[in-house]
Protein backbone atom coordinates (compact mmCIF):
# COMPACT_ATOMS: atom_id res chain seq x y z
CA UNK A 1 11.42 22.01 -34.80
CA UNK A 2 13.00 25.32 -33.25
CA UNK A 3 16.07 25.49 -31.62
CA UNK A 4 13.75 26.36 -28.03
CA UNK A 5 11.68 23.33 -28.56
CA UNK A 6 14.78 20.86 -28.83
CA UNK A 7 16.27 22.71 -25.95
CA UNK A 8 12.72 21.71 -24.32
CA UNK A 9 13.00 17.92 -25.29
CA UNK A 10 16.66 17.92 -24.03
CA UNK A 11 15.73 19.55 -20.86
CA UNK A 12 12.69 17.06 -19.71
CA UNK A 13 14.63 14.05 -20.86
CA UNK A 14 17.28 15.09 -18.60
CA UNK A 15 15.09 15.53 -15.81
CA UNK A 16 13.11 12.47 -16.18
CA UNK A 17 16.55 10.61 -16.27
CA UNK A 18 17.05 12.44 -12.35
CA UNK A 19 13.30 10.79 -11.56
CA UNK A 20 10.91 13.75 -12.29
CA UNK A 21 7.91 13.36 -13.63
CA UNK A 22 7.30 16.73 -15.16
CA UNK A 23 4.01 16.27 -16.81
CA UNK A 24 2.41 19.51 -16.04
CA UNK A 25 5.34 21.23 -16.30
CA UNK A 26 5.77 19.84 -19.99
CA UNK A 27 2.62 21.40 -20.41
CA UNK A 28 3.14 24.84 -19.07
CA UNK A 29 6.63 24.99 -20.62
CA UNK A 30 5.12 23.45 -24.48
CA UNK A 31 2.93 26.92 -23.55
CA UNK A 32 5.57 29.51 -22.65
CA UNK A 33 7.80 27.83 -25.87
CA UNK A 34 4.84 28.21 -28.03
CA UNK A 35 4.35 31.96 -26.60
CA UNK A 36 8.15 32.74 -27.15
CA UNK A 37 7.76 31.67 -30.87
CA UNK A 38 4.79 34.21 -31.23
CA UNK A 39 6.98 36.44 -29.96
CA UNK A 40 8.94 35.91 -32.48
CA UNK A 41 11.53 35.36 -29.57
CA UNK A 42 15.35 33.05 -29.76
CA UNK A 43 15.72 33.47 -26.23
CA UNK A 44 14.12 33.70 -22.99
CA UNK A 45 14.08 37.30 -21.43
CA UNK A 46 12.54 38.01 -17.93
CA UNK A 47 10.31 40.41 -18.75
CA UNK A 48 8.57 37.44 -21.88
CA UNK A 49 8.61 34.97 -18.74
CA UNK A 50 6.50 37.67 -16.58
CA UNK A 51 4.48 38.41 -19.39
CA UNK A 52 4.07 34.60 -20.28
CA UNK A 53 3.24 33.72 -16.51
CA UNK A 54 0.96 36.13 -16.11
CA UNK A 55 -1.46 35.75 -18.75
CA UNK A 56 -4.50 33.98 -17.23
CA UNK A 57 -6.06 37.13 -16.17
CA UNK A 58 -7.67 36.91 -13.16
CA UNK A 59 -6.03 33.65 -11.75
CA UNK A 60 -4.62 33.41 -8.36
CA UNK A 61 -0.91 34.88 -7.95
CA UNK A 62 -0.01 31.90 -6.53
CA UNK A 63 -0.60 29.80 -9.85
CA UNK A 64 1.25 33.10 -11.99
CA UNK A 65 3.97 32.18 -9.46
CA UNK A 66 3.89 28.30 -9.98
CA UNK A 67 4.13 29.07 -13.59
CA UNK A 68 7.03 31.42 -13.71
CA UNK A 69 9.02 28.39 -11.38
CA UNK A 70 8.51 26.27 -14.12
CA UNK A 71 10.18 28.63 -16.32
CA UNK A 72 13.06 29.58 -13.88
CA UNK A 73 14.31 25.71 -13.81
CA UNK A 74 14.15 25.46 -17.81
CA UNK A 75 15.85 29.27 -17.80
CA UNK A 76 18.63 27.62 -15.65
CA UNK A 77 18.92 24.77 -17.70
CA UNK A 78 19.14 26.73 -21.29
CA UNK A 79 21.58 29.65 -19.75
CA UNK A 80 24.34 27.18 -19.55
CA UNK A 81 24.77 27.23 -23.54
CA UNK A 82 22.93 30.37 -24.30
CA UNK A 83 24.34 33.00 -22.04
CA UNK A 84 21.83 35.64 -23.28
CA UNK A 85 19.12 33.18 -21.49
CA UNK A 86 17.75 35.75 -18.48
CA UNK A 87 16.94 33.34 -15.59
CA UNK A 88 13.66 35.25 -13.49
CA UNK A 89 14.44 36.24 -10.21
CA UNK A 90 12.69 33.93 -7.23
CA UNK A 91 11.20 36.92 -5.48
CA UNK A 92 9.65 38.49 -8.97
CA UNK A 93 5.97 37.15 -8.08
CA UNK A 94 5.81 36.67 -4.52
CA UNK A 95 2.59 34.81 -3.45
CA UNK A 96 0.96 31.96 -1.63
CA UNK A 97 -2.12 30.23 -1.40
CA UNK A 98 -3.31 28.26 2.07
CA UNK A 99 -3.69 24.74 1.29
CA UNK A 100 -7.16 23.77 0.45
CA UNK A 101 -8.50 21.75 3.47
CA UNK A 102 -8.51 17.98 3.17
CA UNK A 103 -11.90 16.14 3.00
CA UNK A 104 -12.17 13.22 5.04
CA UNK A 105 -14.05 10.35 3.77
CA UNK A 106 -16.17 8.18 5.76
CA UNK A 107 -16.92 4.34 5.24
CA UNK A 108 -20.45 5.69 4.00
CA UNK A 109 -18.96 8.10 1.33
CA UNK A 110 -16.77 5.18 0.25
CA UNK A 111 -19.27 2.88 0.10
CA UNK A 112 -21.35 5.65 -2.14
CA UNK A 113 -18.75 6.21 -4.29
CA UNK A 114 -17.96 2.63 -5.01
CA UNK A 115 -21.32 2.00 -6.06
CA UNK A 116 -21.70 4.75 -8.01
CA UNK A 117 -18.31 3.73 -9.62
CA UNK A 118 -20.34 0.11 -9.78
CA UNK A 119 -22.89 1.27 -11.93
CA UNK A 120 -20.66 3.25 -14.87
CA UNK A 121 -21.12 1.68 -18.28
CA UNK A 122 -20.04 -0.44 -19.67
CA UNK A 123 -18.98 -2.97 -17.25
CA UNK A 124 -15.50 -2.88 -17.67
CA UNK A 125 -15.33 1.11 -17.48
CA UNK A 126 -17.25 0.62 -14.18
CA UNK A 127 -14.96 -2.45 -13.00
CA UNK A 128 -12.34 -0.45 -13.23
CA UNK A 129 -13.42 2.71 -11.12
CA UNK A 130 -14.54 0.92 -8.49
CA UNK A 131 -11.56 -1.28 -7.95
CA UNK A 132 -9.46 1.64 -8.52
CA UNK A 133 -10.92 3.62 -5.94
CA UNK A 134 -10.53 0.70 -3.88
CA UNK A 135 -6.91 -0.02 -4.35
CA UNK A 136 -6.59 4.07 -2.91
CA UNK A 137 -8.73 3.99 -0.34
CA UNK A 138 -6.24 0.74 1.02
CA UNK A 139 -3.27 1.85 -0.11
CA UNK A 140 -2.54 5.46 0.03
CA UNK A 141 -1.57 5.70 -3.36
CA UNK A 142 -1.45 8.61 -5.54
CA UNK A 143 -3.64 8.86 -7.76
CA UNK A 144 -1.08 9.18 -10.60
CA UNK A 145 1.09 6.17 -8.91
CA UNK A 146 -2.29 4.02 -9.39
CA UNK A 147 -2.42 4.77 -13.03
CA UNK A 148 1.01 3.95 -13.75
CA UNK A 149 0.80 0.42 -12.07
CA UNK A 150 1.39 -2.45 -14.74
CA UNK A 151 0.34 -5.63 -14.62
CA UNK A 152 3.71 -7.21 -12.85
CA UNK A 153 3.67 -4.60 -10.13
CA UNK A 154 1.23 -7.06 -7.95
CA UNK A 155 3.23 -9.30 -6.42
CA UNK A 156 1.17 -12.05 -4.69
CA UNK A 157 3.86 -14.01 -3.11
CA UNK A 158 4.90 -11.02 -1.33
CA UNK A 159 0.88 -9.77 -0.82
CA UNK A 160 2.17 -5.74 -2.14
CA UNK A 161 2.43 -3.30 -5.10
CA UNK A 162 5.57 -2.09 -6.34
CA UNK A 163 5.33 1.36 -7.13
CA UNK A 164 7.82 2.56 -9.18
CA UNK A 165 9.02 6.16 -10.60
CA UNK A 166 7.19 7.51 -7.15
CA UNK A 167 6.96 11.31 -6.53
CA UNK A 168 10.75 11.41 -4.85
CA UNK A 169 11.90 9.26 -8.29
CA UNK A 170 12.02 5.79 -6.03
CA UNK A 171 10.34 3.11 -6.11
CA UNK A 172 8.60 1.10 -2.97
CA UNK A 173 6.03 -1.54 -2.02
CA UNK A 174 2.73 -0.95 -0.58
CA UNK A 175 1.66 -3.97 1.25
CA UNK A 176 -1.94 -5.60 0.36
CA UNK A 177 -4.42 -7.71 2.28
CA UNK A 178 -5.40 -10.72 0.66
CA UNK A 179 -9.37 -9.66 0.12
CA UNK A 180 -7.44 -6.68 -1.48
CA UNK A 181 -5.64 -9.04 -4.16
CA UNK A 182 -8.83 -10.88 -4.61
CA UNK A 183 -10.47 -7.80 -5.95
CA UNK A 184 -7.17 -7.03 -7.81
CA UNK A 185 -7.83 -10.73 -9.51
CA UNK A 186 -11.50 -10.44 -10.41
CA UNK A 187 -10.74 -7.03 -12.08
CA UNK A 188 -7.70 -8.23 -13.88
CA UNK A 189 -9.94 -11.34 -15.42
CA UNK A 190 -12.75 -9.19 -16.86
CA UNK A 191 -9.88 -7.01 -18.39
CA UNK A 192 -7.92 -10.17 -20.22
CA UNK A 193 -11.50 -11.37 -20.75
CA UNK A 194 -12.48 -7.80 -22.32
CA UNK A 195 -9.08 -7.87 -23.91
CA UNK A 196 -7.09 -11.34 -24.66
CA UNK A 197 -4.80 -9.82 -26.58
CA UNK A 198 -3.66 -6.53 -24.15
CA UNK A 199 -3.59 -2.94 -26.16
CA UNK A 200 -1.62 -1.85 -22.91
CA UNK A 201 0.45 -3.63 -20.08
CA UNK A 202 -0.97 -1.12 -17.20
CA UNK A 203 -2.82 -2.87 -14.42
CA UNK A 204 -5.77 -0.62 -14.94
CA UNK A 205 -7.43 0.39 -18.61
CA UNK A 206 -9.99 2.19 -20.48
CA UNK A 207 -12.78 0.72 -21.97
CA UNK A 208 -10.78 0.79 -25.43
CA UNK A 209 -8.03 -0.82 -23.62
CA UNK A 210 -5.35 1.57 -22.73
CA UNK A 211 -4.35 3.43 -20.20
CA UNK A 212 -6.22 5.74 -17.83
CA UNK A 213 -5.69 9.08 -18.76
CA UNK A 214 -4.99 11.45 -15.38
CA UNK A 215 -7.54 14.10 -16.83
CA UNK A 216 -10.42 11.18 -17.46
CA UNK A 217 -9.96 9.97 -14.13
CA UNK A 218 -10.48 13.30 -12.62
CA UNK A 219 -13.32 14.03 -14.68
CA UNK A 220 -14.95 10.84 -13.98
CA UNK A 221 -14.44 11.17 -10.12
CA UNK A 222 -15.71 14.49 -9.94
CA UNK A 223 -18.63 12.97 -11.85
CA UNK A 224 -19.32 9.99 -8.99
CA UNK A 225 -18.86 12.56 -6.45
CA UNK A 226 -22.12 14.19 -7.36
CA UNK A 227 -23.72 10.93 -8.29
CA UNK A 228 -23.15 9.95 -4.74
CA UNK A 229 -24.58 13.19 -3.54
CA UNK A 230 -21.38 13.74 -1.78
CA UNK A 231 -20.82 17.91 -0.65
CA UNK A 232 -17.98 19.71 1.45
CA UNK A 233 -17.67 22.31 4.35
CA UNK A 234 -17.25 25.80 2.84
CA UNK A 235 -15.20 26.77 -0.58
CA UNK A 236 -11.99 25.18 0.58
CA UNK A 237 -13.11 21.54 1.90
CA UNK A 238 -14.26 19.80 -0.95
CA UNK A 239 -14.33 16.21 -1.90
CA UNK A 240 -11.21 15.53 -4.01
CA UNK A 241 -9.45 12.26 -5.40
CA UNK A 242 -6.04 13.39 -3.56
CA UNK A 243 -8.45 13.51 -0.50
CA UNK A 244 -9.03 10.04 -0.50
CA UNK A 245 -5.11 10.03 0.24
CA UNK A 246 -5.14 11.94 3.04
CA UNK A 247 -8.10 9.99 4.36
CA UNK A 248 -5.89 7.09 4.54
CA UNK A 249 -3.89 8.52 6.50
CA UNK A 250 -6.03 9.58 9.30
CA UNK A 251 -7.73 5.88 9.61
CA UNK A 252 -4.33 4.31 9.84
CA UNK A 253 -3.98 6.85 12.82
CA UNK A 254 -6.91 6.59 14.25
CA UNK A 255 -6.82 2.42 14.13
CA UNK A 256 -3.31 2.67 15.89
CA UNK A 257 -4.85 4.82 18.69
CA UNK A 258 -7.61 2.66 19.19
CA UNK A 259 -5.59 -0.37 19.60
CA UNK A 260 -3.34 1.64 21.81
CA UNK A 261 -0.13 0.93 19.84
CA UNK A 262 2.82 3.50 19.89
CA UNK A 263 1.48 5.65 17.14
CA UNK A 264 5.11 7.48 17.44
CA UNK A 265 7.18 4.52 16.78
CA UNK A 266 4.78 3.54 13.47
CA UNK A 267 4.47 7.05 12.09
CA UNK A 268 7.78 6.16 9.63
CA UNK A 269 5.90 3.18 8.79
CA UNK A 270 2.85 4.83 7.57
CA UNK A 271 5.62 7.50 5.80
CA UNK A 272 6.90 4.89 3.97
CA UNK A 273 4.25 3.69 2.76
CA UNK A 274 2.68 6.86 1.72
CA UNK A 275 6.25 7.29 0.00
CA UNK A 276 7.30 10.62 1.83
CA UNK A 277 10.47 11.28 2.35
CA UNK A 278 10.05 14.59 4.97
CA UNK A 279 8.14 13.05 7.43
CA UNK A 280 6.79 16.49 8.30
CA UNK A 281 4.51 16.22 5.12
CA UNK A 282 2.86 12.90 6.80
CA UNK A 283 1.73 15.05 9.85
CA UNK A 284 0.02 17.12 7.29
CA UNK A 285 -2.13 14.78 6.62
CA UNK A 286 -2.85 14.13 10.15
CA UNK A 287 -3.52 17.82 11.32
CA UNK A 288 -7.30 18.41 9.84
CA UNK A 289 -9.10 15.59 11.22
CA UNK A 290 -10.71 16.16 14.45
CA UNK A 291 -11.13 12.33 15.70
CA UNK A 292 -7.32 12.24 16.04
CA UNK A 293 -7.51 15.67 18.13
CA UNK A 294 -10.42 13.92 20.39
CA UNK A 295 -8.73 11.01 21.18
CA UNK A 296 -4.81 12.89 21.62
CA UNK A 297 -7.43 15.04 23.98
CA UNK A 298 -9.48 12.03 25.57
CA UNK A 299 -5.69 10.58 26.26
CA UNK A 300 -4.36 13.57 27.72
CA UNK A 301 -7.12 13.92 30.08
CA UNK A 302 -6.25 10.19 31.25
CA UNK A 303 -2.82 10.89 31.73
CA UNK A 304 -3.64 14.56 33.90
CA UNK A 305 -6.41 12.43 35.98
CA UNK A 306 -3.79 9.53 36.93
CA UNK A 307 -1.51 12.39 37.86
CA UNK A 308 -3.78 14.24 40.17
């Protein structure tokens, strides 16, 4: 192993231990290490990093940028025992890229989904979609916080899901209604009965047994999302996984307007849940769906006609 590739193992462990999860920046910075080495390179130098970030031609300058970050924090890291370490300026690849617009899912693109998830083979593979996609389209999970659930992170006494090692390095619970543990309970007896003796201890598994794999999961629900014939509004609305997120959001909303409860006073509530710590990033979620704006509208009109 070279002395940059122990630096990198010392580095992640590090910031794992702070709560990071690093696991694409693992992979850029395995990358950059490995291009260093061709290099035939001891040290990191700006003008390697630039080179390094830079070389997916054609990509967006916003992703060159995202990589060279990566390389800044190990840069920062390594420069404290190798002064000769050159840590890239912030402002070398300035660039950003709007956020891709989120996709709203009805209860009919659900439902399409979920059957399309239904019908996977073989049974268990399918099981496991379709309750998965479920548990996020009740919970507001992340996707990657729903494959790292293990099996004693349901608590049924308390009707919630700990999730732990979330994207601010806490942990929280997500509460559950009880049809939602029912489904949790059918899945988790075709998986012991699939697997009495468990190859993993996560709450959800491959058809071998293991853990989901982030990249499968993607793959697969980009593959149920043309099964179900679902299709966006223009190149930057398209049906993601993440979406299903935001779409949790909005319906959480949209419920507490229709009941007319103080949406104001429950908006840390649904934060919390969601696991955000700025609440600014929760009215993200809440800015692209145009119910919420018809009914903030339909109230404001109310309130001007009472006052007339």
């Amino acid at each position: 192993m070279s002395d940059l590739r122990g630096a990198l193992d010392d580095y992640l462990v590090v910031r794992r231990s702070l709560g990071y999860q690093l696991d694409k920046a693992e992979e850029l910075l395995t990358s950059f290490v490995g291009y260093l080495e061709s290099q035939g390179a001891t040290y990191i130098t700006t003008e390697l990093a630039l080179a390094w970030a830079t070389s997916p031609a054609g990509a967006h300058p916003a992703w060159w940028r995202h990589r060279l970050g990566a390389v800044r924090g190990f840069a920062r890291h390594l420069q404290c025992d190798d002064p000769r370490t050159e840590v890239p300026p912030s402002d070398l690849l300035p660039a950003t890229q709007p956020r891709m617009t989120p996709y709203l899912y009805s209860e009919r693109d659900i439902a399409l989904m979920m059957a399309a998830a239904h019908d996977l083979t073989p049974v268990l593979r399918g099981a496991t979609y379709e309750t998965l996609i479920g548990l996020l389209v009740v919970s507001g999970l992340r996707i990657g916080e729903a494959i790292r659930l293990g099996r004693g992170d349901v608590d049924e006494d308390r009707l919630a899901l700990v999730v732990r090692r979330s994207k601010p390095g806490s942990s929280r619970e997500v509460p559950l209604h009880e049809t939602t543990l029912d489904g949790l309970r059918a899945y988790a007896r075709l998986r012991d009965h699939e697997f009495p003796v468990p190859r993993s201890h996560s709450l959800f598994v491959s058809e071998r047994g293991t853990r989901l794999c982030y990249t499968t999961v993607r793959t697969t629900f980009r593959c149920l999302i043309g099964t179900a014939g679902l299709e966006g509004r223009g190149a930057r609305c398209r049906p993601r996984i993440h979406d299903i997120r935001h779409s949790f959001a909005v319906a959480s909303v949209l419920a507490w307007y229709r009941e007319g409860a103080d949406v104001d006073a429950k908006l840390p509530l649904l934060s919390a849940v969601l696991g955000h710590v700025d609440p600014a990033s929760t009215y993200w979620y809440l800015e692209a769906a145009p119910e919420l704006l018809a009914i903030v509208a339909d109230r404001l009109a109310a309130v001007l006609g009472d006052g007339s």
